[in-house]
Protein backbone atom coordinates (compact mmCIF):
# COMPACT_ATOMS: atom_id res chain seq x y z
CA UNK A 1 9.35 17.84 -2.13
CA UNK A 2 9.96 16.05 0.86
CA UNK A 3 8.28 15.56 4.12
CA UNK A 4 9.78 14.53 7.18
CA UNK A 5 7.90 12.67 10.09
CA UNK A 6 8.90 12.50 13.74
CA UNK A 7 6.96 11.70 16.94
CA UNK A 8 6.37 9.95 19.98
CA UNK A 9 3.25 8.00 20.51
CA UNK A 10 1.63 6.82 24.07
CA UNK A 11 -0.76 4.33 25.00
CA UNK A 12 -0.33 1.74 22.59
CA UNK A 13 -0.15 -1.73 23.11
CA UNK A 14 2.71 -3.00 24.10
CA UNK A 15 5.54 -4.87 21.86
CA UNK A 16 3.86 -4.72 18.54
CA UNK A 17 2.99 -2.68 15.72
CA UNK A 18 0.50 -0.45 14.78
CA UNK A 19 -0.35 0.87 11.22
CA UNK A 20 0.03 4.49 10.46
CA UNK A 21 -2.07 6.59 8.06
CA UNK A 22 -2.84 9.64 6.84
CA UNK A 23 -6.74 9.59 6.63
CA UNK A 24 -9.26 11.76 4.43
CA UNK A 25 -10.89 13.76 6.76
CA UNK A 26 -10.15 15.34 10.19
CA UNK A 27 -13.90 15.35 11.24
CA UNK A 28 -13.59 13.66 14.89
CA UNK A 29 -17.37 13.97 15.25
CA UNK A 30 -18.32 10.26 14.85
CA UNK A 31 -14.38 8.93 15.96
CA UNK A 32 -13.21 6.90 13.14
CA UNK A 33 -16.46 6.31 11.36
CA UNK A 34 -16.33 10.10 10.43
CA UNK A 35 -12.79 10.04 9.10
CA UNK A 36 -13.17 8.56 5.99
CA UNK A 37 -10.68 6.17 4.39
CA UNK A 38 -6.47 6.19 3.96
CA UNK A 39 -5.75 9.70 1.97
CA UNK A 40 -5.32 8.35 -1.52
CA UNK A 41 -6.12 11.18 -4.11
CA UNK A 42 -4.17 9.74 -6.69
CA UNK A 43 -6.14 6.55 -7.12
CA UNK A 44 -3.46 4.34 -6.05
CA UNK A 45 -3.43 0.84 -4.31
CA UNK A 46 -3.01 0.11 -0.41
CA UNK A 47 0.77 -0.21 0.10
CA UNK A 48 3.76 0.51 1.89
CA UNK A 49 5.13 4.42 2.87
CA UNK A 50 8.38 3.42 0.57
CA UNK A 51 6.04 1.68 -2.48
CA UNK A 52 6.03 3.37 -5.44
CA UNK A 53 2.41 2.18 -5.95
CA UNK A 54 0.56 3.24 -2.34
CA UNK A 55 -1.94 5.33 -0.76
CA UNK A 56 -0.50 9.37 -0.36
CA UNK A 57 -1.53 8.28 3.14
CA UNK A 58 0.15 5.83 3.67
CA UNK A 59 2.74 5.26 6.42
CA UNK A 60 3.30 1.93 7.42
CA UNK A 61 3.76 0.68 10.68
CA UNK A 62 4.89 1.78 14.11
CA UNK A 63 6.59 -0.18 16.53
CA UNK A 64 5.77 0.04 20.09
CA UNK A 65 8.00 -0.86 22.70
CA UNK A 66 7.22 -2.91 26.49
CA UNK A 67 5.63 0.31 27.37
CA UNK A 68 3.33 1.16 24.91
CA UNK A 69 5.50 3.83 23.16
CA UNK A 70 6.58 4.03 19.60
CA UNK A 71 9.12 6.65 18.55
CA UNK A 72 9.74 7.27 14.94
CA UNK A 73 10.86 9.26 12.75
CA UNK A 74 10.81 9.01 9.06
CA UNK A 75 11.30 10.54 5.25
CA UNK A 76 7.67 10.32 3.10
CA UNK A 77 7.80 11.72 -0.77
CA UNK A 78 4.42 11.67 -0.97
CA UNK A 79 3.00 13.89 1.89
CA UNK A 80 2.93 17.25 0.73
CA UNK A 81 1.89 20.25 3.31
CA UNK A 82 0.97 22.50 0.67
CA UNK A 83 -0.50 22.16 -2.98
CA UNK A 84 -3.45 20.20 -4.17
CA UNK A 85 -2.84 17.08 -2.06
CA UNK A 86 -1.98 18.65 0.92
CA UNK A 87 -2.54 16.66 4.10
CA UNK A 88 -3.91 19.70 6.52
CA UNK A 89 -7.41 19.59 8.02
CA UNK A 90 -7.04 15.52 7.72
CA UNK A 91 -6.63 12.87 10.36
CA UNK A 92 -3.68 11.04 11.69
CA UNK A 93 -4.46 7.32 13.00
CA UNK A 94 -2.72 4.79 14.70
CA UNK A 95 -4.45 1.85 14.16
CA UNK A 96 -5.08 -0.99 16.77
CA UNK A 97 -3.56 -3.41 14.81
CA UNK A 98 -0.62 -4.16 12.56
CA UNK A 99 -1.54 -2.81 8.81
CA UNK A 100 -0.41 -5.64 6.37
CA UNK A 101 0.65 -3.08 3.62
CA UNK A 102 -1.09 -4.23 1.09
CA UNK A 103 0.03 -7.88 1.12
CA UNK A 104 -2.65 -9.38 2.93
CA UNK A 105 -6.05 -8.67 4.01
CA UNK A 106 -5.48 -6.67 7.10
């Protein structure tokens, strides 16, 4: 199975990119803090969307443009919508900041 992706995103900063995850939980009581980490039931390592080794939630990075919008749209093997690692009930984020996919220490 295969998911497909598509949006358009407001109010980010301008000309650069933001990472984009699937997170554990979708409990906005405490913002972020209550979220819990990237979706990763399978054990895996931080990574790219298109890694074979990477987090279920996992989506890489958007790119905003001068005004703050990123519009994407994209193909993910690894998000399922129903079954045992379904991502409903969890969190969508758009980080602040660029995620390094794994290759760094961002």
């Amino acid at each position: 199975m295969v998911t497909e992706i598509w949006g358009r995103i407001e109010g980010l900063g301008p000309n650069g990119e933001h990472g984009f995850h699937i997170h554990e939980l979708g409990d906005l009581s405490k913002g972020c803090d209550s979220l819990g980490g990237h979706y990763n039931p399978l054990g895996e390592a931080h990574g790219d969307a298109g890694s074979c080794h990477s987090h279920v939630g996992d989506l890489g990075n958007l790119r905003a443009d001068a005004d703050g919008v990123a519009v994407f749209s994209m193909t993910v093997p690894k998000i399922q919508i129903v079954g045992p690692h379904s991502i409903l009930g969890r969190s969508c984020v758009v980080h602040l900041s660029q995620d390094d996919l794994g290759k760094g220490s961002n």
